[in-house]
PDB file of N, CA and C in Angstrom:
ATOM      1  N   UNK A   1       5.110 -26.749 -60.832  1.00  0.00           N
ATOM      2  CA  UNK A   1       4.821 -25.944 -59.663  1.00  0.00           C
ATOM      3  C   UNK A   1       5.718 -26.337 -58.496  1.00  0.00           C
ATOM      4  N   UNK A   2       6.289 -27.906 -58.489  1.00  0.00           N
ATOM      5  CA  UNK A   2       6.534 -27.984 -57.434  1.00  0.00           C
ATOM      6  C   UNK A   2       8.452 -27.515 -57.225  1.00  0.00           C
ATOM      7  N   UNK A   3       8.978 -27.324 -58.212  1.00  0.00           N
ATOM      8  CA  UNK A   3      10.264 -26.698 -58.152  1.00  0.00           C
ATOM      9  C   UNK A   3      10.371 -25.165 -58.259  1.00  0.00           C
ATOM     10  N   UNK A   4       9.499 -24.277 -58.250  1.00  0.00           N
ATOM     11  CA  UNK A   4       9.226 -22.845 -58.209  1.00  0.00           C
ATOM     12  C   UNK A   4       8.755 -22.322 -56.697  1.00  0.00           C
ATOM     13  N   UNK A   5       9.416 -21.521 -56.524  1.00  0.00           N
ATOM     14  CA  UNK A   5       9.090 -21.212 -55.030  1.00  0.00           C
ATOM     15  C   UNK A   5       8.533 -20.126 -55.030  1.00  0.00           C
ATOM     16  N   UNK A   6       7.602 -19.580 -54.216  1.00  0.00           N
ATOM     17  CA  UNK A   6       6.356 -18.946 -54.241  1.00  0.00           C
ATOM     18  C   UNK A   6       7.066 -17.533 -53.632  1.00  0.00           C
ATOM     19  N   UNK A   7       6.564 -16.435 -53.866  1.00  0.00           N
ATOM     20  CA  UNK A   7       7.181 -14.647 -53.867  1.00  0.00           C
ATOM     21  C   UNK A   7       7.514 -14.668 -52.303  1.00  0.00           C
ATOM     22  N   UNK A   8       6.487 -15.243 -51.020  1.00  0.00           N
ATOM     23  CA  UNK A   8       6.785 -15.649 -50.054  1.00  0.00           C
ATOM     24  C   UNK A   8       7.509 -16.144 -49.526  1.00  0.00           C
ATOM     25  N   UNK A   9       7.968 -17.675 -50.250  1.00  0.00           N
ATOM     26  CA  UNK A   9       9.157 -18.374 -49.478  1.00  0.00           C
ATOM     27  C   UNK A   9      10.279 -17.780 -49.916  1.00  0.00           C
ATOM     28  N   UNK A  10      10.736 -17.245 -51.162  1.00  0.00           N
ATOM     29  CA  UNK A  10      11.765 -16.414 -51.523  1.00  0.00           C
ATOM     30  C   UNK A  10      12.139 -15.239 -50.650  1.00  0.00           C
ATOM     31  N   UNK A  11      11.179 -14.526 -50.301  1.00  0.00           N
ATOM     32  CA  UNK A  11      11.189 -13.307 -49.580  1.00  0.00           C
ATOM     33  C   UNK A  11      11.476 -13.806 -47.662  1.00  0.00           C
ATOM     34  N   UNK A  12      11.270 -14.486 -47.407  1.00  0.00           N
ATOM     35  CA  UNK A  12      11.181 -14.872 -45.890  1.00  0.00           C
ATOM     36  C   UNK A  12       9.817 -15.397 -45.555  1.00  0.00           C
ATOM     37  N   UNK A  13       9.192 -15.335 -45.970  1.00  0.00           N
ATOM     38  CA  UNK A  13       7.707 -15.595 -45.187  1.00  0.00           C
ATOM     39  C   UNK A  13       6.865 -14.547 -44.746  1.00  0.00           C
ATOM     40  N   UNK A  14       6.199 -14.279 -45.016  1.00  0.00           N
ATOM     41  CA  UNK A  14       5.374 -13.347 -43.960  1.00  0.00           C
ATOM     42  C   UNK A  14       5.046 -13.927 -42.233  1.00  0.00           C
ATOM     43  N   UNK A  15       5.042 -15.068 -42.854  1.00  0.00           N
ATOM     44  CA  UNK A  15       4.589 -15.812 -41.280  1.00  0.00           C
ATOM     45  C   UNK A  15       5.796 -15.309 -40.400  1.00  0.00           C
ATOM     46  N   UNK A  16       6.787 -15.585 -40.464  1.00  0.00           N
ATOM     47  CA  UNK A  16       8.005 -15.442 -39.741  1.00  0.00           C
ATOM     48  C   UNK A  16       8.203 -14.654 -39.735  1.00  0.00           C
ATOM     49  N   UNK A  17       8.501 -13.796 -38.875  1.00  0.00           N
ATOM     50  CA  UNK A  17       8.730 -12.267 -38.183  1.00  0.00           C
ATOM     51  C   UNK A  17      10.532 -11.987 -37.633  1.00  0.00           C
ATOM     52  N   UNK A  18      11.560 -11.425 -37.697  1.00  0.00           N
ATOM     53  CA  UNK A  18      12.251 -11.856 -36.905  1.00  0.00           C
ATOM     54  C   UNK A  18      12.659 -10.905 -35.798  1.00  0.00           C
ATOM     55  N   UNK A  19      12.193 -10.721 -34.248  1.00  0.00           N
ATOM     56  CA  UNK A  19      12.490  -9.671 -33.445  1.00  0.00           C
ATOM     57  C   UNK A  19      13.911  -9.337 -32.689  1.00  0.00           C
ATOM     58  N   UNK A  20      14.306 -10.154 -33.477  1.00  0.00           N
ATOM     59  CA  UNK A  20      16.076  -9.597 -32.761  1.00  0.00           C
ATOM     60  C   UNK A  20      17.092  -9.170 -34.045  1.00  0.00           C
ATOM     61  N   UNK A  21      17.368  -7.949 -33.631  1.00  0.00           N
ATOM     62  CA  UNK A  21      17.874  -7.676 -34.608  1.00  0.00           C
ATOM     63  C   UNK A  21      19.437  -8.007 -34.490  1.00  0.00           C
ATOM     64  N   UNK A  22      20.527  -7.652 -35.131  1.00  0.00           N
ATOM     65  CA  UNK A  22      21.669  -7.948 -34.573  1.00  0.00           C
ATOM     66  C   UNK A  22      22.419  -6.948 -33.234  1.00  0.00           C
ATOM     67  N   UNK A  23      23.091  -7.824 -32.387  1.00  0.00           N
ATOM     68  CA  UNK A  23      23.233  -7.466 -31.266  1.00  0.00           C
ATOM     69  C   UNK A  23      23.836  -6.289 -30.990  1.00  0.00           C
ATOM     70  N   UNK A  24      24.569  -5.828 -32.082  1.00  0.00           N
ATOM     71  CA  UNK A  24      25.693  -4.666 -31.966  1.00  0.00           C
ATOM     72  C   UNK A  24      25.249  -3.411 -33.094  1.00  0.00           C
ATOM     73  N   UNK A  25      23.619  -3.707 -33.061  1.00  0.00           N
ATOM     74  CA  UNK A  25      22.984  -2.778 -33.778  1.00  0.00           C
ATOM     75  C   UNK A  25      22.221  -1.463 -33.031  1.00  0.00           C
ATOM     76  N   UNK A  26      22.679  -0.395 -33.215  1.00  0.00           N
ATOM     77  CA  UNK A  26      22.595   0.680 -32.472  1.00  0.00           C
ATOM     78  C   UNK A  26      20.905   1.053 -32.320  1.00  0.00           C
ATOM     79  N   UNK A  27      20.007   0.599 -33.457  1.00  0.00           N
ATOM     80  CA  UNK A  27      18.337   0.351 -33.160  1.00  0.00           C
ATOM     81  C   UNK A  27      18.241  -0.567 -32.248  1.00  0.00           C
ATOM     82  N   UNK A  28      18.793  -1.851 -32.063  1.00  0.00           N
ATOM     83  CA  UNK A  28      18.598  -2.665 -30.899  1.00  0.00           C
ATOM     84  C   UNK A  28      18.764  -2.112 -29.449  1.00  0.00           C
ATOM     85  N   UNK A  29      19.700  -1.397 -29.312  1.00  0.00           N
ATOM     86  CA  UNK A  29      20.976  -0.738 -27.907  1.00  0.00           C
ATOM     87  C   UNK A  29      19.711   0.097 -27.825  1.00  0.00           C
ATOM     88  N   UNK A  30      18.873   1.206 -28.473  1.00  0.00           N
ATOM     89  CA  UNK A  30      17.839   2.116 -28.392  1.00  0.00           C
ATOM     90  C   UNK A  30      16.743   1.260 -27.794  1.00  0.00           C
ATOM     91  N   UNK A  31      16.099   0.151 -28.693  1.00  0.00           N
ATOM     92  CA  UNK A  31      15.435  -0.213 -28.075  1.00  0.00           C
ATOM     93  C   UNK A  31      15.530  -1.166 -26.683  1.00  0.00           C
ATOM     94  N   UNK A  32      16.615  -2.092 -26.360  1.00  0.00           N
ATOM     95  CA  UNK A  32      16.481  -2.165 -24.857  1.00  0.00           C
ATOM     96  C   UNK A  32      16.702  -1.305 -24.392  1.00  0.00           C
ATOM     97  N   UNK A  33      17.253   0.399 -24.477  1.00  0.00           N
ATOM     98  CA  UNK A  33      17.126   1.319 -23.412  1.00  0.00           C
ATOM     99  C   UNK A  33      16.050   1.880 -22.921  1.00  0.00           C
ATOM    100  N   UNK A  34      15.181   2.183 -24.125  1.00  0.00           N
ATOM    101  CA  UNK A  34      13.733   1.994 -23.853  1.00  0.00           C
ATOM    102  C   UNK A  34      12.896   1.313 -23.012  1.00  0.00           C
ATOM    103  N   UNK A  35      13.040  -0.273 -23.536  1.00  0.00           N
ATOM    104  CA  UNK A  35      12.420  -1.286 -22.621  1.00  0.00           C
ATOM    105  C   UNK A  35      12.869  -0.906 -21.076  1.00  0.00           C
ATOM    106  N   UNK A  36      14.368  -0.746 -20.616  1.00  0.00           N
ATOM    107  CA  UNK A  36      14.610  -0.300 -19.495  1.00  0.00           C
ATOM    108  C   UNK A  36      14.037   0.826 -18.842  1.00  0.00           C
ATOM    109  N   UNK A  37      14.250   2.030 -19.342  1.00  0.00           N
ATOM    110  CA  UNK A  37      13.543   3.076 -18.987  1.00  0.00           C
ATOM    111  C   UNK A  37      12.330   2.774 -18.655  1.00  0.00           C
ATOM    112  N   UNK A  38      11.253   2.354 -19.595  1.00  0.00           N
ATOM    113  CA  UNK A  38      10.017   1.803 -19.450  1.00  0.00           C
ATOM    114  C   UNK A  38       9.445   1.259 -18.095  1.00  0.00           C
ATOM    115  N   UNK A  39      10.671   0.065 -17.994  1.00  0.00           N
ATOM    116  CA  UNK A  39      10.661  -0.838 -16.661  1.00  0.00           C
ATOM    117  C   UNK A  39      10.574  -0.402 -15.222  1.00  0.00           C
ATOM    118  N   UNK A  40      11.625   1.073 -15.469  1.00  0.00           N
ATOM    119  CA  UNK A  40      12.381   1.476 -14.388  1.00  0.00           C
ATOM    120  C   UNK A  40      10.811   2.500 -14.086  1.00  0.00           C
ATOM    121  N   UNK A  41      10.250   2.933 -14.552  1.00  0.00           N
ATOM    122  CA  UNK A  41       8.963   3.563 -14.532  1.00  0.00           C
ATOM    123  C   UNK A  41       8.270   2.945 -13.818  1.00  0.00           C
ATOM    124  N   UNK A  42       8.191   1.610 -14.612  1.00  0.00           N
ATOM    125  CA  UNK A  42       6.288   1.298 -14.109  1.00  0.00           C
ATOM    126  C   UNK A  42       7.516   0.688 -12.334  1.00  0.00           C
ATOM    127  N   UNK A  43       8.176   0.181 -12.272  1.00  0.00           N
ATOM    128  CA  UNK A  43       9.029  -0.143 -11.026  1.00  0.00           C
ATOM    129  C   UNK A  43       8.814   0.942  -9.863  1.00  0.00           C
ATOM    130  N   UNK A  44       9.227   2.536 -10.340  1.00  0.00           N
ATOM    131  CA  UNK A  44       8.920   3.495  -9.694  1.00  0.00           C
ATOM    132  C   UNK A  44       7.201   3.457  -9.232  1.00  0.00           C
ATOM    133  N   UNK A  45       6.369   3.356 -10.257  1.00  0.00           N
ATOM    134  CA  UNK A  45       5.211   3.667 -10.062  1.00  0.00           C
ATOM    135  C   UNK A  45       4.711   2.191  -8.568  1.00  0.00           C
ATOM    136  N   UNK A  46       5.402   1.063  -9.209  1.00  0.00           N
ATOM    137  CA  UNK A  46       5.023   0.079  -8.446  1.00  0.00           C
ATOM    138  C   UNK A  46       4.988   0.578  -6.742  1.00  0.00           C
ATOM    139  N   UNK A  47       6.399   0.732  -6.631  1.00  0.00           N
ATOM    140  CA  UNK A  47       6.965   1.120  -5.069  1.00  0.00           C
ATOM    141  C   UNK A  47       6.496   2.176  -4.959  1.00  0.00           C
ATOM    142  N   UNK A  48       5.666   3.291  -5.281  1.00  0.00           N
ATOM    143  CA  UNK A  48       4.942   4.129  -4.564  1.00  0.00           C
ATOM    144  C   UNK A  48       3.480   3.969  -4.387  1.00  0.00           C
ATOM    145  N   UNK A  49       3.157   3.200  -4.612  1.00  0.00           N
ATOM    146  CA  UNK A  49       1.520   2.382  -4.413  1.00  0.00           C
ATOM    147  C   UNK A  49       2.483   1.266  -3.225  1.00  0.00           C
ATOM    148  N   UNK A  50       3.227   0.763  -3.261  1.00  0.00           N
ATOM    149  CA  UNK A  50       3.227  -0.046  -2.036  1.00  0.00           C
ATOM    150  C   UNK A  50       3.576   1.078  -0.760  1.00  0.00           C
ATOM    151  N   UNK A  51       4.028   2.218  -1.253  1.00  0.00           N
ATOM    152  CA  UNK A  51       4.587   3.243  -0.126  1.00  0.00           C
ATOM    153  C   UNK A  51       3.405   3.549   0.494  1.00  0.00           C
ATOM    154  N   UNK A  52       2.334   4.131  -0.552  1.00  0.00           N
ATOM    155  CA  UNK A  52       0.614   4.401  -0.047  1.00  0.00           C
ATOM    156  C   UNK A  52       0.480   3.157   1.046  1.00  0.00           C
ATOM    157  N   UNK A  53       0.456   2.042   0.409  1.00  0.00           N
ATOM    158  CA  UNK A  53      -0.695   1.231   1.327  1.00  0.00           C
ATOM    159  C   UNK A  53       0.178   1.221   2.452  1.00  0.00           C
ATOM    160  N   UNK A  54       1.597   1.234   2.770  1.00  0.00           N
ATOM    161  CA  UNK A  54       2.422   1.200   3.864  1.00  0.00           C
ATOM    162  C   UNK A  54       2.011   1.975   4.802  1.00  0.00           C
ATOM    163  N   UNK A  55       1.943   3.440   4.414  1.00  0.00           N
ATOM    164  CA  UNK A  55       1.588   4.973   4.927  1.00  0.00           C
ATOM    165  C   UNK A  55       0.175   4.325   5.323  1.00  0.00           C
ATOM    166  N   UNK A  56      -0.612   4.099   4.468  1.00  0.00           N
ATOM    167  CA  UNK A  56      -2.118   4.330   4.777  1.00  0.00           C
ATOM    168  C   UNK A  56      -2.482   2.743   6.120  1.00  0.00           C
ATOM    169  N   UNK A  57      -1.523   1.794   6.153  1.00  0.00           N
ATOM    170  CA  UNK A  57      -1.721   1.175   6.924  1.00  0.00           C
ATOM    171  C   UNK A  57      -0.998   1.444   8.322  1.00  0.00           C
ATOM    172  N   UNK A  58      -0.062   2.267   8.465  1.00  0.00           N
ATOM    173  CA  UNK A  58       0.142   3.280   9.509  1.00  0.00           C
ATOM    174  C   UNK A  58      -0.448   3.511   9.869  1.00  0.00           C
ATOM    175  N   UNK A  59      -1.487   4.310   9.442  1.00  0.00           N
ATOM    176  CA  UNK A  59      -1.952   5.617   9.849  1.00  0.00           C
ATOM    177  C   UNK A  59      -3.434   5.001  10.334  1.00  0.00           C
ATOM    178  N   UNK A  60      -3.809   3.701   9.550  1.00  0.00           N
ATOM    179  CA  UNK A  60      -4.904   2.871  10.381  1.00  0.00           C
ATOM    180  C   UNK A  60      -4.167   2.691  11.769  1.00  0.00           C
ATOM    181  N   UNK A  61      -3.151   2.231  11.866  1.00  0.00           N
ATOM    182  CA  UNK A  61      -2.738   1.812  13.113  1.00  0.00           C
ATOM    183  C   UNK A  61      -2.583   2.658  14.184  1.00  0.00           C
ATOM    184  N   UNK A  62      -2.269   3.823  13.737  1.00  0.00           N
ATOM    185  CA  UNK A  62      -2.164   4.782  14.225  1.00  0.00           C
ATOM    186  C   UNK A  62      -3.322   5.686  15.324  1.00  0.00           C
ATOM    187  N   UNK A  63      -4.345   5.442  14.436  1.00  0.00           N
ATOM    188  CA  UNK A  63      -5.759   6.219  14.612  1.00  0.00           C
ATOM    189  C   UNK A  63      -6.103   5.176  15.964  1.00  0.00           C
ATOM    190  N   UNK A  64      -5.980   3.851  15.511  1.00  0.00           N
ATOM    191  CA  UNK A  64      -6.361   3.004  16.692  1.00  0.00           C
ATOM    192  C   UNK A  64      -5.903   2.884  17.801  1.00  0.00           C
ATOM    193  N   UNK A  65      -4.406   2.810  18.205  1.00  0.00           N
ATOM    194  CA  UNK A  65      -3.490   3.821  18.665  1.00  0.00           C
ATOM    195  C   UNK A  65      -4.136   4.505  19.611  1.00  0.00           C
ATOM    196  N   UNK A  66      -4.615   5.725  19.051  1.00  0.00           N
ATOM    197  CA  UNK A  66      -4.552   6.757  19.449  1.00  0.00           C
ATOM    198  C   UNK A  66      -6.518   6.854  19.714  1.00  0.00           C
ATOM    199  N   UNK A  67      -6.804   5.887  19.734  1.00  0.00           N
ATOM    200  CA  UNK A  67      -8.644   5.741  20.112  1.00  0.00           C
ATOM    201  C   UNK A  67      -8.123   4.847  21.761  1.00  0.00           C
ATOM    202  N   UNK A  68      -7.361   3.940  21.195  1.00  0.00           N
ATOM    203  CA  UNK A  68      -7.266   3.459  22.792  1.00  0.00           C
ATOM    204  C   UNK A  68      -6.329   4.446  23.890  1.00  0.00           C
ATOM    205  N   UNK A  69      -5.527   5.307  23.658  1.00  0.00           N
ATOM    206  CA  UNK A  69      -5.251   6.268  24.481  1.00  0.00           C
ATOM    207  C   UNK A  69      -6.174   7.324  24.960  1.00  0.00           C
ATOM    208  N   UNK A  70      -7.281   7.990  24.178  1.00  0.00           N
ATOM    209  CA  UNK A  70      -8.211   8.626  24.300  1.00  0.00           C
ATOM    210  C   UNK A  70      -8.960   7.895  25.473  1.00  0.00           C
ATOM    211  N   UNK A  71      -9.577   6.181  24.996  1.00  0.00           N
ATOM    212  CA  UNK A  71     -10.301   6.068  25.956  1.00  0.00           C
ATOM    213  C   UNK A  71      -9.952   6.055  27.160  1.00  0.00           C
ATOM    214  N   UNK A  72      -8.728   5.328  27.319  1.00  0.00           N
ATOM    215  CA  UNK A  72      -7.667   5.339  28.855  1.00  0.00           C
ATOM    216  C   UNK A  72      -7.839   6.281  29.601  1.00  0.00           C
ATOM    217  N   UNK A  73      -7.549   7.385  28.758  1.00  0.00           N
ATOM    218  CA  UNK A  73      -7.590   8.867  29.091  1.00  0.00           C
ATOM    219  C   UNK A  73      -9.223   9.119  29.967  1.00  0.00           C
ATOM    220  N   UNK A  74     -10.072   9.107  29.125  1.00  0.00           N
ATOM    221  CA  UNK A  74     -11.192   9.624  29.535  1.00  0.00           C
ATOM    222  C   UNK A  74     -11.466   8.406  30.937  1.00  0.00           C
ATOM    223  N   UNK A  75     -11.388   7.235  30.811  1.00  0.00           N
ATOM    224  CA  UNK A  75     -11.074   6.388  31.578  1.00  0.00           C
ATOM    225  C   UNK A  75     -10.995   6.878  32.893  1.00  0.00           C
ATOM    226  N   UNK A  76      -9.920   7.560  33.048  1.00  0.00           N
ATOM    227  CA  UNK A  76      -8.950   7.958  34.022  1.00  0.00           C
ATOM    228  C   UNK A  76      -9.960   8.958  34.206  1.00  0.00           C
ATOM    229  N   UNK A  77      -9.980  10.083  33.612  1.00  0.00           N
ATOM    230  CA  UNK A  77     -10.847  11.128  34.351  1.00  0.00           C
ATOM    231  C   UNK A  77     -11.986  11.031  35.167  1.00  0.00           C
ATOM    232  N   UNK A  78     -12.911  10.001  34.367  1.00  0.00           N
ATOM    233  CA  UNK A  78     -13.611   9.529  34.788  1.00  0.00           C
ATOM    234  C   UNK A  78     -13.970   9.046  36.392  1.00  0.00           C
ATOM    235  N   UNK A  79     -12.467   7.767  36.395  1.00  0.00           N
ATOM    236  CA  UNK A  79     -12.610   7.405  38.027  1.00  0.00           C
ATOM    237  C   UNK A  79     -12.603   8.703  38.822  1.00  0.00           C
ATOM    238  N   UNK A  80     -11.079   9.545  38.324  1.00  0.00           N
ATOM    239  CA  UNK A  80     -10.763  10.719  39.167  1.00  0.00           C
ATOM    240  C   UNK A  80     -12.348  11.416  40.031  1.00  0.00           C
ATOM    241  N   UNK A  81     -12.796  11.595  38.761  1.00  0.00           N
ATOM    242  CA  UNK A  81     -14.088  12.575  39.232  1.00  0.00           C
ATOM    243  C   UNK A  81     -15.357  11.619  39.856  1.00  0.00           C
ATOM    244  N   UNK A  82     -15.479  10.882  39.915  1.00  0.00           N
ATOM    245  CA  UNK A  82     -16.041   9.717  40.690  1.00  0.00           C
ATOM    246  C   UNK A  82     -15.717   9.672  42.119  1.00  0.00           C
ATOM    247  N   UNK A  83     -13.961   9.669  42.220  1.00  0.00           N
ATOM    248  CA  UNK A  83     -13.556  10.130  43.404  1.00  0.00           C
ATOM    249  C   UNK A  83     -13.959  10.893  44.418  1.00  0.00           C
ATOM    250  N   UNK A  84     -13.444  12.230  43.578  1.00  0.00           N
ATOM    251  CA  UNK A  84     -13.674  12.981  44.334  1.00  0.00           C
ATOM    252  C   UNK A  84     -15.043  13.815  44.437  1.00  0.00           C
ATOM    253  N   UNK A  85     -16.236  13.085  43.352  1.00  0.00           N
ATOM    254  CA  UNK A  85     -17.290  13.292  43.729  1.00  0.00           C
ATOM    255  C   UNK A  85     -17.906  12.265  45.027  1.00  0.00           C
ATOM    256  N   UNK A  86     -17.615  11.470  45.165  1.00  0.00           N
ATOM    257  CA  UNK A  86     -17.601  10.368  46.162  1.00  0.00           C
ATOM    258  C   UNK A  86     -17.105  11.282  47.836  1.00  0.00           C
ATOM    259  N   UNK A  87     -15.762  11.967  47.805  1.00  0.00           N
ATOM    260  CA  UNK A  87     -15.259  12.342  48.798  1.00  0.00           C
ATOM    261  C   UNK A  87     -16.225  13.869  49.105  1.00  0.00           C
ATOM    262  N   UNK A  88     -16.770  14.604  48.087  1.00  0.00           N
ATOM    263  CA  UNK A  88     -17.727  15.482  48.254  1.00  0.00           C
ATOM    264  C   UNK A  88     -18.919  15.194  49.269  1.00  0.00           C
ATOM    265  N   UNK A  89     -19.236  13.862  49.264  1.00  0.00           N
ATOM    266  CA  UNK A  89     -20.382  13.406  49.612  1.00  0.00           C
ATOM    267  C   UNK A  89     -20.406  13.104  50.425  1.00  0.00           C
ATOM    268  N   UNK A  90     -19.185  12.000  50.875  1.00  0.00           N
ATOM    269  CA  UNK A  90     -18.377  12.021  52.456  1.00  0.00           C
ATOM    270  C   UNK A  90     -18.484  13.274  53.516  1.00  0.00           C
ATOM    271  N   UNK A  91     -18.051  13.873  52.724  1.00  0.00           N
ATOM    272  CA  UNK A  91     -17.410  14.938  53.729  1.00  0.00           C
ATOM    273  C   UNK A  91     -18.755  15.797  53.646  1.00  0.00           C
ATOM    274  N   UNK A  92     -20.027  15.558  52.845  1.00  0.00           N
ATOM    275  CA  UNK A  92     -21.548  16.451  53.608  1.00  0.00           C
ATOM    276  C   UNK A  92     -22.307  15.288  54.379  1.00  0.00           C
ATOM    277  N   UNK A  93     -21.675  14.223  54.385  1.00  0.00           N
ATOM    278  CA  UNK A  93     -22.329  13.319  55.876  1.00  0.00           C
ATOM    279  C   UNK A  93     -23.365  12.413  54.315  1.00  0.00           C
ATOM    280  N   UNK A  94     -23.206  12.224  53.324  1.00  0.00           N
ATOM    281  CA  UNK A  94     -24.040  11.388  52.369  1.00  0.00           C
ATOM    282  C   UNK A  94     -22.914  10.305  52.103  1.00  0.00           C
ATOM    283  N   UNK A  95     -23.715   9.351  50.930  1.00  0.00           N
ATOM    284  CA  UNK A  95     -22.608   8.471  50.549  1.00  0.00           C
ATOM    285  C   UNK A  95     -23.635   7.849  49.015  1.00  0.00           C
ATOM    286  N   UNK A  96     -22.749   7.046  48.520  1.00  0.00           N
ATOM    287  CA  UNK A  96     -23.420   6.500  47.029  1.00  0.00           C
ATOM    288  C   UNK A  96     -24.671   5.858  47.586  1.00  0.00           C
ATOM    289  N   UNK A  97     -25.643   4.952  46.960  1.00  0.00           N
ATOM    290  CA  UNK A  97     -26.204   4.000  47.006  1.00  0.00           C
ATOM    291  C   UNK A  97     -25.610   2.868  46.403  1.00  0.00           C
ATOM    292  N   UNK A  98     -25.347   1.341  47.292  1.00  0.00           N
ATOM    293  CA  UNK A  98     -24.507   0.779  46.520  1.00  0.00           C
ATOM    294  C   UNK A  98     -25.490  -0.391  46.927  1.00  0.00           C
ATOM    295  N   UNK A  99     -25.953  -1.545  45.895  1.00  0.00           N
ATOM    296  CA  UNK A  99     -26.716  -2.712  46.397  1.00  0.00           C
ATOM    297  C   UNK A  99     -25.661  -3.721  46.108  1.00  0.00           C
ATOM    298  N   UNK A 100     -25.596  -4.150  47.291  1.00  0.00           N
ATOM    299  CA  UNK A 100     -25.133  -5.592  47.651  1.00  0.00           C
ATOM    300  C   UNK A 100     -25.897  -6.609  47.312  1.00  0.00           C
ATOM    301  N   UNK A 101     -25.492  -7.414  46.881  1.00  0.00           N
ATOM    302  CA  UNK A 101     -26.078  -8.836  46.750  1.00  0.00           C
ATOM    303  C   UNK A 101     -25.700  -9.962  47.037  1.00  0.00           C
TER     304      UNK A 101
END
């Protein structure tokens, strides 16, 4: 038995697999173009999920932005008409109630 080699070791092994084929083999050239293509995909897919969260973290910034201009805004109107509800009151001989302390 021990000078007879088994249908396995004759053949290659099953265990042993070999994934490279030779380099200047036109199934090989196919398959890294593949793998590339592949790559260049999920790559694309990558950078437009970072484009989202880019955009979508804009547009948080944005909104906030644009909440503190609102309030400024109303802000402003606010005193305005305070004003010149104030000068209304003046000018009929009244005035606010204001407590000092």
């Amino acid at each position: 038995r021990r000078g007879r080699a088994s249908s396995e070791q004759r053949e290659g092994g099953a265990t042993k697999v070999s994934l490279s084929p030779p380099p200047h083999s036109w199934a090989w050239g196919r398959v890294i173009c593949l793998e590339r293509e592949k790559q260049e995909a999920q790559r694309l897919v990558k950078s437009c999920r970072n484009l989202c969260a880019g955009v979508a973290e804009e547009l948080c910034f944005a909104n906030k932005a644009l909440v503190m201009v609102r309030r400024a805004a109303l802000r402003s109107l606010l005193h305005r008409e305070h004003l010149q509800y104030q000068r209304e009151l003046n000018h009929g001989g009244k005035s606010f109630y204001v407590e000092r302390l």
